[in-house]
Protein backbone atom coordinates (compact mmCIF):
# COMPACT_ATOMS: atom_id res chain seq x y z
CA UNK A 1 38.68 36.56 -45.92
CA UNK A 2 37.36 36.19 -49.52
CA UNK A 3 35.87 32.60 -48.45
CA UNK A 4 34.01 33.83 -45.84
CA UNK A 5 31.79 36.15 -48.53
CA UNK A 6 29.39 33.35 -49.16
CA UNK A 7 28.38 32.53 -45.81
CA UNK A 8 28.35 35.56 -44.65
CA UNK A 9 26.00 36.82 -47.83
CA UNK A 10 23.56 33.86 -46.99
CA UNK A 11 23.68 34.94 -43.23
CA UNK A 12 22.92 38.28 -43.68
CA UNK A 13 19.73 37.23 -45.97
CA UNK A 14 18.69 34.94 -43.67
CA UNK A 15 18.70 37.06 -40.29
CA UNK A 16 17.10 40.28 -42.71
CA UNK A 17 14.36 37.21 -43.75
CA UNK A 18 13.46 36.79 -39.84
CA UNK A 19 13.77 40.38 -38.88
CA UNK A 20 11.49 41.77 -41.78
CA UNK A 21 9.13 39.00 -40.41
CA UNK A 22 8.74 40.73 -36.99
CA UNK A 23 8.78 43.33 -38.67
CA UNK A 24 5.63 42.57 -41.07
CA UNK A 25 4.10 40.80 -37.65
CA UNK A 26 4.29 44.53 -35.63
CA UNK A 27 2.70 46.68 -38.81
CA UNK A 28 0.08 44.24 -39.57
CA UNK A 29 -0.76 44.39 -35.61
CA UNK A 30 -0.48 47.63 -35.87
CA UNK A 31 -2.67 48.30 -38.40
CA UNK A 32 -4.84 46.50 -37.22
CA UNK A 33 -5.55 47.58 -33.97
CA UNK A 34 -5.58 51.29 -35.50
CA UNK A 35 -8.61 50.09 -37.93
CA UNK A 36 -10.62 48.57 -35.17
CA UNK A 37 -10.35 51.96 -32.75
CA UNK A 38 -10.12 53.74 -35.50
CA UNK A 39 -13.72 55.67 -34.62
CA UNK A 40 -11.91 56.78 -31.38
CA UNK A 41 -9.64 59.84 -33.00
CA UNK A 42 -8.39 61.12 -30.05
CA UNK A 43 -10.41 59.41 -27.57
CA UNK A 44 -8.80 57.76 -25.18
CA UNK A 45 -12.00 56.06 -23.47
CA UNK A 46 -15.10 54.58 -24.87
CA UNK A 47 -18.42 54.03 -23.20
CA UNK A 48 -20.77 50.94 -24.36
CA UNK A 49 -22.88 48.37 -23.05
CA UNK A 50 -21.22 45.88 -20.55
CA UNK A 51 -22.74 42.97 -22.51
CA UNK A 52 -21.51 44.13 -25.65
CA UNK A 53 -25.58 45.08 -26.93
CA UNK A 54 -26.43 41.45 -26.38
CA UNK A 55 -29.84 42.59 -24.33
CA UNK A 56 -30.93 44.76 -27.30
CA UNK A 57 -32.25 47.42 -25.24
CA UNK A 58 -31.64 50.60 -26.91
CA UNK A 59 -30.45 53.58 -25.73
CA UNK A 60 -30.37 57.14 -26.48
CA UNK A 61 -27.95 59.93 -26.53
CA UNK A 62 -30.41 61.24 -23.57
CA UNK A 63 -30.35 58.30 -22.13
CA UNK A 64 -26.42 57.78 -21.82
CA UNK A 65 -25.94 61.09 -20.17
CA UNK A 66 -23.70 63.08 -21.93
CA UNK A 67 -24.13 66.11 -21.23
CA UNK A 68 -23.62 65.38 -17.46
CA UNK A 69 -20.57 63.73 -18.45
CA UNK A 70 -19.10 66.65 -20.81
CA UNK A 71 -19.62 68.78 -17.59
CA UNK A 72 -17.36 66.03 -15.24
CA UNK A 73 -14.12 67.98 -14.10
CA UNK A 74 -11.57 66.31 -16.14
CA UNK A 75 -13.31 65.62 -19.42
CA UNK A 76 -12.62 67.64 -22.65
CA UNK A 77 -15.12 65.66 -24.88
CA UNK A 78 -17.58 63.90 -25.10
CA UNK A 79 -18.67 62.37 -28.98
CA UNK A 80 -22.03 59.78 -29.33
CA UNK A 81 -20.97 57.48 -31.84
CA UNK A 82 -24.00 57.87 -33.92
CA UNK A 83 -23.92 57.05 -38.09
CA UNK A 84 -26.25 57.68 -41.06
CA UNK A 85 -26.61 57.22 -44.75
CA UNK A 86 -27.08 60.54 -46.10
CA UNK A 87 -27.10 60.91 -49.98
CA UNK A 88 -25.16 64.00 -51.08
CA UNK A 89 -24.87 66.21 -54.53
CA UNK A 90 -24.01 69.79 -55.45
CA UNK A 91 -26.63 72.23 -56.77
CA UNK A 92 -23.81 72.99 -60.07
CA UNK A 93 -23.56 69.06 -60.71
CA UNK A 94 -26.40 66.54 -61.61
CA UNK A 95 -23.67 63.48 -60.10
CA UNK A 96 -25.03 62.59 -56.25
CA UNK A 97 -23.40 59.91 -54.21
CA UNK A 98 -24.27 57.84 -50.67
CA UNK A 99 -21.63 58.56 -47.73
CA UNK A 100 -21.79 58.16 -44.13
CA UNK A 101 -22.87 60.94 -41.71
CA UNK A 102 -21.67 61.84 -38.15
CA UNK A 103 -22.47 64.35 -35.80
CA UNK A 104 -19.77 67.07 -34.78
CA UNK A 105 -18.27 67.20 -31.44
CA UNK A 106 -15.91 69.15 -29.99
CA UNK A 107 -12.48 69.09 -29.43
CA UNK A 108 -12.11 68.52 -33.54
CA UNK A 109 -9.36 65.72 -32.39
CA UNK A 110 -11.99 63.53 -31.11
CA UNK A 111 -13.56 62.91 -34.30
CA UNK A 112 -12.67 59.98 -36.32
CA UNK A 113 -11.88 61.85 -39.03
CA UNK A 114 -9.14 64.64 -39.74
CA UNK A 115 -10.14 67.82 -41.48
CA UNK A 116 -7.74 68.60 -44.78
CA UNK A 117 -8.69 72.00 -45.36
CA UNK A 118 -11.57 74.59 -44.23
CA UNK A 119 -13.42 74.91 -41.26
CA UNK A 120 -15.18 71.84 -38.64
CA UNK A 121 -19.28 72.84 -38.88
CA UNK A 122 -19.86 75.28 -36.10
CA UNK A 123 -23.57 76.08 -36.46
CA UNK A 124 -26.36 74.07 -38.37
CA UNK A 125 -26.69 74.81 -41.77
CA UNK A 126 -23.01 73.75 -42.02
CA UNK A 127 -20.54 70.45 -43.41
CA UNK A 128 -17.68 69.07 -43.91
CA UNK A 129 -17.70 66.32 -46.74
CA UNK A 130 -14.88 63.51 -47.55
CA UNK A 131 -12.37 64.34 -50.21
CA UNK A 132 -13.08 61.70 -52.39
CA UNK A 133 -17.20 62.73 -52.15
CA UNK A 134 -16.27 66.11 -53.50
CA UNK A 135 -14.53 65.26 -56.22
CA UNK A 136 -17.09 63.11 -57.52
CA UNK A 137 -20.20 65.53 -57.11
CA UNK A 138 -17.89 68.53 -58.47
CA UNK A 139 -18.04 70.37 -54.76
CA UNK A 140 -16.22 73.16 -53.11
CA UNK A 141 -15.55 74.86 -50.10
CA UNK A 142 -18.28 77.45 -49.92
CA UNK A 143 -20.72 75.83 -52.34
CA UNK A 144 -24.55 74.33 -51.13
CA UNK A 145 -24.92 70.88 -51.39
CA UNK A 146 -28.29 68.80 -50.63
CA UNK A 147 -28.26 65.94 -47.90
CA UNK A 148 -31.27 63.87 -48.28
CA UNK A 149 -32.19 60.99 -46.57
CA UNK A 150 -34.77 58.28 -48.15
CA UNK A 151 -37.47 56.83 -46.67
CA UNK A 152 -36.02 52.90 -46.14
CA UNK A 153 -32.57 54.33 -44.08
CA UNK A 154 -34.62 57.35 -42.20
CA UNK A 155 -34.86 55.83 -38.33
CA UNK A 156 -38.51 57.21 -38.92
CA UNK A 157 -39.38 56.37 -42.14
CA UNK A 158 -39.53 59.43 -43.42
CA UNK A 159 -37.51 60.97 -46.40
CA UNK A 160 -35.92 64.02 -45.61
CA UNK A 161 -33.35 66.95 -47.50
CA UNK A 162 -31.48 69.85 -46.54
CA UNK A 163 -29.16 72.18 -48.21
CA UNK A 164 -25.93 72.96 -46.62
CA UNK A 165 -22.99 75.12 -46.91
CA UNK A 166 -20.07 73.30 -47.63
CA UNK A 167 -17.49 74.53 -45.28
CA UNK A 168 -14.34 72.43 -44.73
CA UNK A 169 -13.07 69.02 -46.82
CA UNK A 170 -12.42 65.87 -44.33
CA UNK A 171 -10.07 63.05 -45.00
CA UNK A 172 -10.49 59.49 -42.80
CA UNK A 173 -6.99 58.29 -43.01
CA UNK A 174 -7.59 55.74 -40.15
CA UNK A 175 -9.82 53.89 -42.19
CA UNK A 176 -12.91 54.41 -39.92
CA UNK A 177 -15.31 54.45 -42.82
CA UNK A 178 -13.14 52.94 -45.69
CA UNK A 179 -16.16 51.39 -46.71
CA UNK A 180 -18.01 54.96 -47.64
CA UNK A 181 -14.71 56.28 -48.49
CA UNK A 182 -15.21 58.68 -45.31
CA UNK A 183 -17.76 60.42 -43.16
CA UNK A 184 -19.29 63.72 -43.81
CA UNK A 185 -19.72 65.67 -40.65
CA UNK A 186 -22.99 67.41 -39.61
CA UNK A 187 -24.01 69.81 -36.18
CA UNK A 188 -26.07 67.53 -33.87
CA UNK A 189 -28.92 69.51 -35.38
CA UNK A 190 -28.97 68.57 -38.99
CA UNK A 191 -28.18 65.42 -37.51
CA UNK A 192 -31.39 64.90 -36.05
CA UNK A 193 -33.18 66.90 -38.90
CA UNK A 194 -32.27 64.38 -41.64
CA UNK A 195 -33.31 61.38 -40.07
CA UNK A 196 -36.57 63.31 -38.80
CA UNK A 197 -36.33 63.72 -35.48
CA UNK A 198 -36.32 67.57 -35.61
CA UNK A 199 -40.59 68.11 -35.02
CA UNK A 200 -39.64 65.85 -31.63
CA UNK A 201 -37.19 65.04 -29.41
CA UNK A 202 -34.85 66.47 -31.86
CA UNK A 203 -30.83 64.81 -31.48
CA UNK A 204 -31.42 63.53 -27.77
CA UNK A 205 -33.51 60.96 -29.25
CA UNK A 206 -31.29 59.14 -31.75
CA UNK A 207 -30.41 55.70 -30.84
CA UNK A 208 -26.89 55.08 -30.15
CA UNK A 209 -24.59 52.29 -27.85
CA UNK A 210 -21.27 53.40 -27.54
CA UNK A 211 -19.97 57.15 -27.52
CA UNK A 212 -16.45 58.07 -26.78
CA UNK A 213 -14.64 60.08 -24.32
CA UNK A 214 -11.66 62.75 -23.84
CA UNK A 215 -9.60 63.14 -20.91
CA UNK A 216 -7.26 66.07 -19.99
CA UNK A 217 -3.88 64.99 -19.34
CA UNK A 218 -3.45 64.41 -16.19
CA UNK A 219 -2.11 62.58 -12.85
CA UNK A 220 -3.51 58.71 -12.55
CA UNK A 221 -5.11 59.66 -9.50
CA UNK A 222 -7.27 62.71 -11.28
CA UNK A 223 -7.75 60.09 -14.07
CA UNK A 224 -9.22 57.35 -11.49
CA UNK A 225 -11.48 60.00 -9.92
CA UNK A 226 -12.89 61.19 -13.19
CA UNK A 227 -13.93 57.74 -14.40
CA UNK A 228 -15.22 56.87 -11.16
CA UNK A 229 -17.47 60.09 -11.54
CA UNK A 230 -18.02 58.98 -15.36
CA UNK A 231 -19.02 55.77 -13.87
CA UNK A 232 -21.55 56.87 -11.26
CA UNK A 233 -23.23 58.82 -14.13
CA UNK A 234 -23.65 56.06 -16.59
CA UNK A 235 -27.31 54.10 -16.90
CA UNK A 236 -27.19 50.91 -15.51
CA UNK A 237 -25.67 48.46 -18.44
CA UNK A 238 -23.50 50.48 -19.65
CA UNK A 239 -19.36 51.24 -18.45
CA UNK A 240 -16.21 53.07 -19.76
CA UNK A 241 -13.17 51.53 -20.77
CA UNK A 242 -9.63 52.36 -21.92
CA UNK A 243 -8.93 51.75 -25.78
CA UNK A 244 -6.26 49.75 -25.08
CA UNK A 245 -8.52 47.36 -23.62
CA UNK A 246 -11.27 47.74 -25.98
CA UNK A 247 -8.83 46.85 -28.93
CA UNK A 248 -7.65 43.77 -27.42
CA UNK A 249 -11.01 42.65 -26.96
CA UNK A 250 -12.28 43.81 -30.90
CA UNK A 251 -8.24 42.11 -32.01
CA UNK A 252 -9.71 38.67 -29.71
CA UNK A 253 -12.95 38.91 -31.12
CA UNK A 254 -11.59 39.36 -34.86
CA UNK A 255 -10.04 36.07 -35.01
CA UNK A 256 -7.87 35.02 -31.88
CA UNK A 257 -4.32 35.96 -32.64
CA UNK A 258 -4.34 35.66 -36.39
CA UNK A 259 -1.45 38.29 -36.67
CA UNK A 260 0.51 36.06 -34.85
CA UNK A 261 -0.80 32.90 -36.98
CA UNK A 262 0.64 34.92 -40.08
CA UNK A 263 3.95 35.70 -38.24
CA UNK A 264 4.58 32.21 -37.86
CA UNK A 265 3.90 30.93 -41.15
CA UNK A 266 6.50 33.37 -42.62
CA UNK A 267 8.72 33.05 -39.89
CA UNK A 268 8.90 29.47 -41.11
CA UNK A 269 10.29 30.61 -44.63
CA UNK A 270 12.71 32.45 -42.73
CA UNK A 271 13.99 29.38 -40.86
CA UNK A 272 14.11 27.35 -43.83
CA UNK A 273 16.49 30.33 -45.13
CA UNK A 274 18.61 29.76 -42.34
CA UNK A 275 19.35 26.25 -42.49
CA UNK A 276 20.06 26.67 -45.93
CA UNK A 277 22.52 29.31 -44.84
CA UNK A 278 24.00 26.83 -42.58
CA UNK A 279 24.63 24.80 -45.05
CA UNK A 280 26.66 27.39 -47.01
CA UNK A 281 28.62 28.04 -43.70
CA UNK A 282 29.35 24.31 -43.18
CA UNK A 283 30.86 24.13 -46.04
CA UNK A 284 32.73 27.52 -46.35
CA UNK A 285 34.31 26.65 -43.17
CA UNK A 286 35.69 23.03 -44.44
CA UNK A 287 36.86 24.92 -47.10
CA UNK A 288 39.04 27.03 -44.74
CA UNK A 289 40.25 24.30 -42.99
CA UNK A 290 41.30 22.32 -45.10
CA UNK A 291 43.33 25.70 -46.72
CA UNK A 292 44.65 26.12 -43.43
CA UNK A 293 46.19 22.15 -42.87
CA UNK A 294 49.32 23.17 -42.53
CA UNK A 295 49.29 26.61 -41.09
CA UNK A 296 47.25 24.86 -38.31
CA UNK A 297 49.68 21.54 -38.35
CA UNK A 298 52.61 24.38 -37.86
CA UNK A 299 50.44 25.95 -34.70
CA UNK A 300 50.48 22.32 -33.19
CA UNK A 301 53.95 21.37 -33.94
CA UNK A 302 54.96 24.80 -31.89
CA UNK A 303 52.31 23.93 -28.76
CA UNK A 304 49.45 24.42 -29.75
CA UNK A 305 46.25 22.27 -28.03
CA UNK A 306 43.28 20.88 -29.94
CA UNK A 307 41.30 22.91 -28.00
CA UNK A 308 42.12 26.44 -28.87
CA UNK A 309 42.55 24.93 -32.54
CA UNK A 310 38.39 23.99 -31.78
CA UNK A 311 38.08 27.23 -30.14
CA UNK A 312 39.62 29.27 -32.75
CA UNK A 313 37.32 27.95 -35.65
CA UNK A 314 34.36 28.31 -33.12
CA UNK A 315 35.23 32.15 -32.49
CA UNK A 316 35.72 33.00 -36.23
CA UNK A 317 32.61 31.43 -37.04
CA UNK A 318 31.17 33.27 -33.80
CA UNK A 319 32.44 37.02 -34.94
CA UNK A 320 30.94 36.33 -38.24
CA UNK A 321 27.67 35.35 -37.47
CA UNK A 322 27.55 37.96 -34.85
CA UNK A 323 28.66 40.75 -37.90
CA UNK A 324 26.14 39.45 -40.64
CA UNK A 325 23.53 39.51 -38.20
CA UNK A 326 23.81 42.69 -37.19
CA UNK A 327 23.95 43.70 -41.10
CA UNK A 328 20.81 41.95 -41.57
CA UNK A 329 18.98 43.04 -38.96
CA UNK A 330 20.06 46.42 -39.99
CA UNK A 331 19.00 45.84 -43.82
CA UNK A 332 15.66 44.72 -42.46
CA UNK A 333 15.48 48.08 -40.61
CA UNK A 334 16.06 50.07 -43.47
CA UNK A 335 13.61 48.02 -45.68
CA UNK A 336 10.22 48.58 -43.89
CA UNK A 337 11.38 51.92 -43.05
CA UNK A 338 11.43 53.21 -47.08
CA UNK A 339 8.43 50.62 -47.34
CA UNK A 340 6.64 53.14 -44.21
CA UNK A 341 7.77 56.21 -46.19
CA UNK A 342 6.65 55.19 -49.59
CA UNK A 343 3.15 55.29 -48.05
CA UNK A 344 1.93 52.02 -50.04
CA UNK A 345 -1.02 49.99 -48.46
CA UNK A 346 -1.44 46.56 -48.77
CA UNK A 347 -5.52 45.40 -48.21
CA UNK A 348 -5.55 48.38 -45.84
CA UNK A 349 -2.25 47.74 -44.02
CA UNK A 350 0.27 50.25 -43.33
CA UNK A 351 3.92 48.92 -43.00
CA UNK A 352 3.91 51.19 -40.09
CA UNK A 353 7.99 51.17 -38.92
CA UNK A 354 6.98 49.38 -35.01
CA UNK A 355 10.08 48.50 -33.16
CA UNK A 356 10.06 45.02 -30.61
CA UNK A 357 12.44 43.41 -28.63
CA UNK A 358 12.23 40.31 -31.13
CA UNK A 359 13.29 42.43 -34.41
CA UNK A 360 16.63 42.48 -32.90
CA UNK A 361 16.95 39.41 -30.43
CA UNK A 362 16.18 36.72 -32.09
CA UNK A 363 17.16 36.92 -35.47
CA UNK A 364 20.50 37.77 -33.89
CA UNK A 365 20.53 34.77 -31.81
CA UNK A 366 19.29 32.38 -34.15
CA UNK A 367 22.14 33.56 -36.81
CA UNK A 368 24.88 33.42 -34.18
CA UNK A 369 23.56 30.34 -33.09
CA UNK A 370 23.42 28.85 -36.76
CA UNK A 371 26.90 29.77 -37.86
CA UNK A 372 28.48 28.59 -34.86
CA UNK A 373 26.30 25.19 -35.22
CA UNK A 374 27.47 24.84 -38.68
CA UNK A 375 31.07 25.82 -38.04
CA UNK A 376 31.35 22.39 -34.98
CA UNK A 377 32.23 19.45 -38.01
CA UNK A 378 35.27 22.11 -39.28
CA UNK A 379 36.25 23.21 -36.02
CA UNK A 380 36.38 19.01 -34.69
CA UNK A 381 38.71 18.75 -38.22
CA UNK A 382 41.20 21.11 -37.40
CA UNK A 383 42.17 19.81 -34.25
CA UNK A 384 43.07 16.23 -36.06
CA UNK A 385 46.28 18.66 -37.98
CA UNK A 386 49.21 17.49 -37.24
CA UNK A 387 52.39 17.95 -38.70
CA UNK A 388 53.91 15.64 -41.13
């Protein structure tokens, strides 16, 4: 039994190698498909323009409809998907610091971002900033801060500011503005006051091309009927789609299956792990056999056929590989699951714990199919024992 250590040590590497790989493969999919739908929060549908904006024609939240489609039996929200630069600092602090701005909507789960603590902005006059922003211009909840807007971002060329009550702290743990660190949110109101729209059309007139919607759980055929009815509402141009859709097309569109090009390029490590595990295992089991001459010499003198000698070798090496397989698909397991619960991020990938059909079937075929592969050259020796 104490032979069998070794190979079943480099087995059990070897199958946790593959198994970590899918693994890996599943949380960097994973991430990424939650980073490119990650201004969806809750959303299940988005609305944009059939030709992805390719005409340039731009449209306006008036335009698209929405409050026609808020009112569609069926819907719970509606959000325009609508961003600014808005430059932020606190009246106690001199520090002031650049973040992006979106406009409230309601239910608070279809925003993009996730409030921490306080209250969503219910009236104008009213924000919620990103952690991160008020730490570094010394804010609190219940403080005034100043929004202002310069001239070169305005969509009217205007500068614009506007003090408002701090009322709740945000956090953006999808990642949907990682590149401002988070959004501050901001009624439809403000909105449109800051980028100087409020002396006209006020926030029907911002430009937008996508906005997002919110169903109510419900039967497929309720589901069908509302986004028919969604559908009929629409300006011509533009259509709704289901996320899952929309992030296969952004995952296409990012680079054609790149997850799956990284996959296979550590997969390959994992392969060469395995041969060198068979390896170990050929020799392990010539080791055995030839310990075993005349045990197995004694089982043919007494009637034994070459064949369930062959068979015998082929079944121990068989139950082992099957064992250390399981042990290393099980290590694997464990693995990304403390990696998951340690929280660490690697370039904005979570090692989410996402369970496939290949994490367990094929690193437990390819190390059953290995050790018995390995074990054939020992298993052809021990049927040439024969008894002195």
């Amino acid at each position: 039994m104490k032979m069998l250590i070794p190979a079943g040590i480099a087995i059990i590497i070897g199958t946790m190698f593959v198994a970590s790989t899918f693994l890996f493969g599943n949380a960097l999919d994973h991430s990424l498909r939650q980073q490119v739908s990650a201004s969806f929060g809750d959303a299940q549908y988005a609305i944009s323009q059939k030709d992805n904006g390719s005409s340039g024609n731009a449209t306006t939240v008036e335009q698209l409809r929405l409050d026609r489609i808020r009112a569609v039996q069926g819907v719970s929200g509606a959000r325009p998907d609508v961003t600014a630069q808005v430059e932020f600092s606190a009246s106690s602090e001199g520090s002031h610091t650049s973040t992006a701005v979106i406009s409230m909507a309601s239910p608070g789960g279809i925003m993009p971002v996730q409030l921490t603590s306080g209250l969503w902005p219910a009236q104008s006059g009213e924000t919620a900033i990103p952690e991160q922003l008020a730490q570094r211009i010394g804010a609190h909840v219940g403080d005034t801060v100043t929004a202002s807007v310069s001239a070169d971002v305005s969509m009217t060329g205007h500068s614009e500011t506007k003090n408002l009550r701090l009322v709740g702290i945000t956090k953006d743990s999808a990642g949907a503005y990682a590149y401002y660190g988070g959004a501050a949110i901001v009624s439809e109101h403000d909105f449109a006051e800051l980028q100087g729209l409020g002396q006209s059309g006020g926030f029907a007139d911002v430009p937008l091309s996508a906005a997002y919607v919110s169903l109510d759980p419900s039967s497929s055929e309720a589901t069908a009927r509302t986004l028919a009815e969604i559908n009929r509402i629409l300006p011509d141009g533009f259509h709704i789609q289901n996320r899952a859709a929309i992030e296969k097309t952004m995952m296409d569109n990012l680079g054609g299956g790149q997850v799956n090009v990284t996959t296979t390029f550590i997969l390959a490590f994992g392969v060469l792990a395995m041969f060198v595990a068979a390896i170990v295992i050929a020799n392990t089991f010539q080791v055995i056999v030839a310990q075993r001459r005349r045990t197995l010499a004694l089982l043919r003198t007494i009637g034994a056929k070459k064949n369930q000698l062959y068979v015998s070798v082929i079944a121990e090496a068989g139950i082992l590989g099957l064992i250390c397989s399981l042990i290393g698909v099980g290590c694997a397991l464990v693995l990304m699951l403390l990696l998951g619960l340690s929280g660490i991020d690697l370039a904005g990938a979570r090692f989410a714990f996402v369970l496939s059909w290949p994490v367990f079937v094929v690193p437990i075929v390819f190390g059953l199919v290995i050790t018995v592969l390995a074990s054939l050259g020992s298993a052809r020796a021990a049927t040439g024992c024969h008894s002195a």
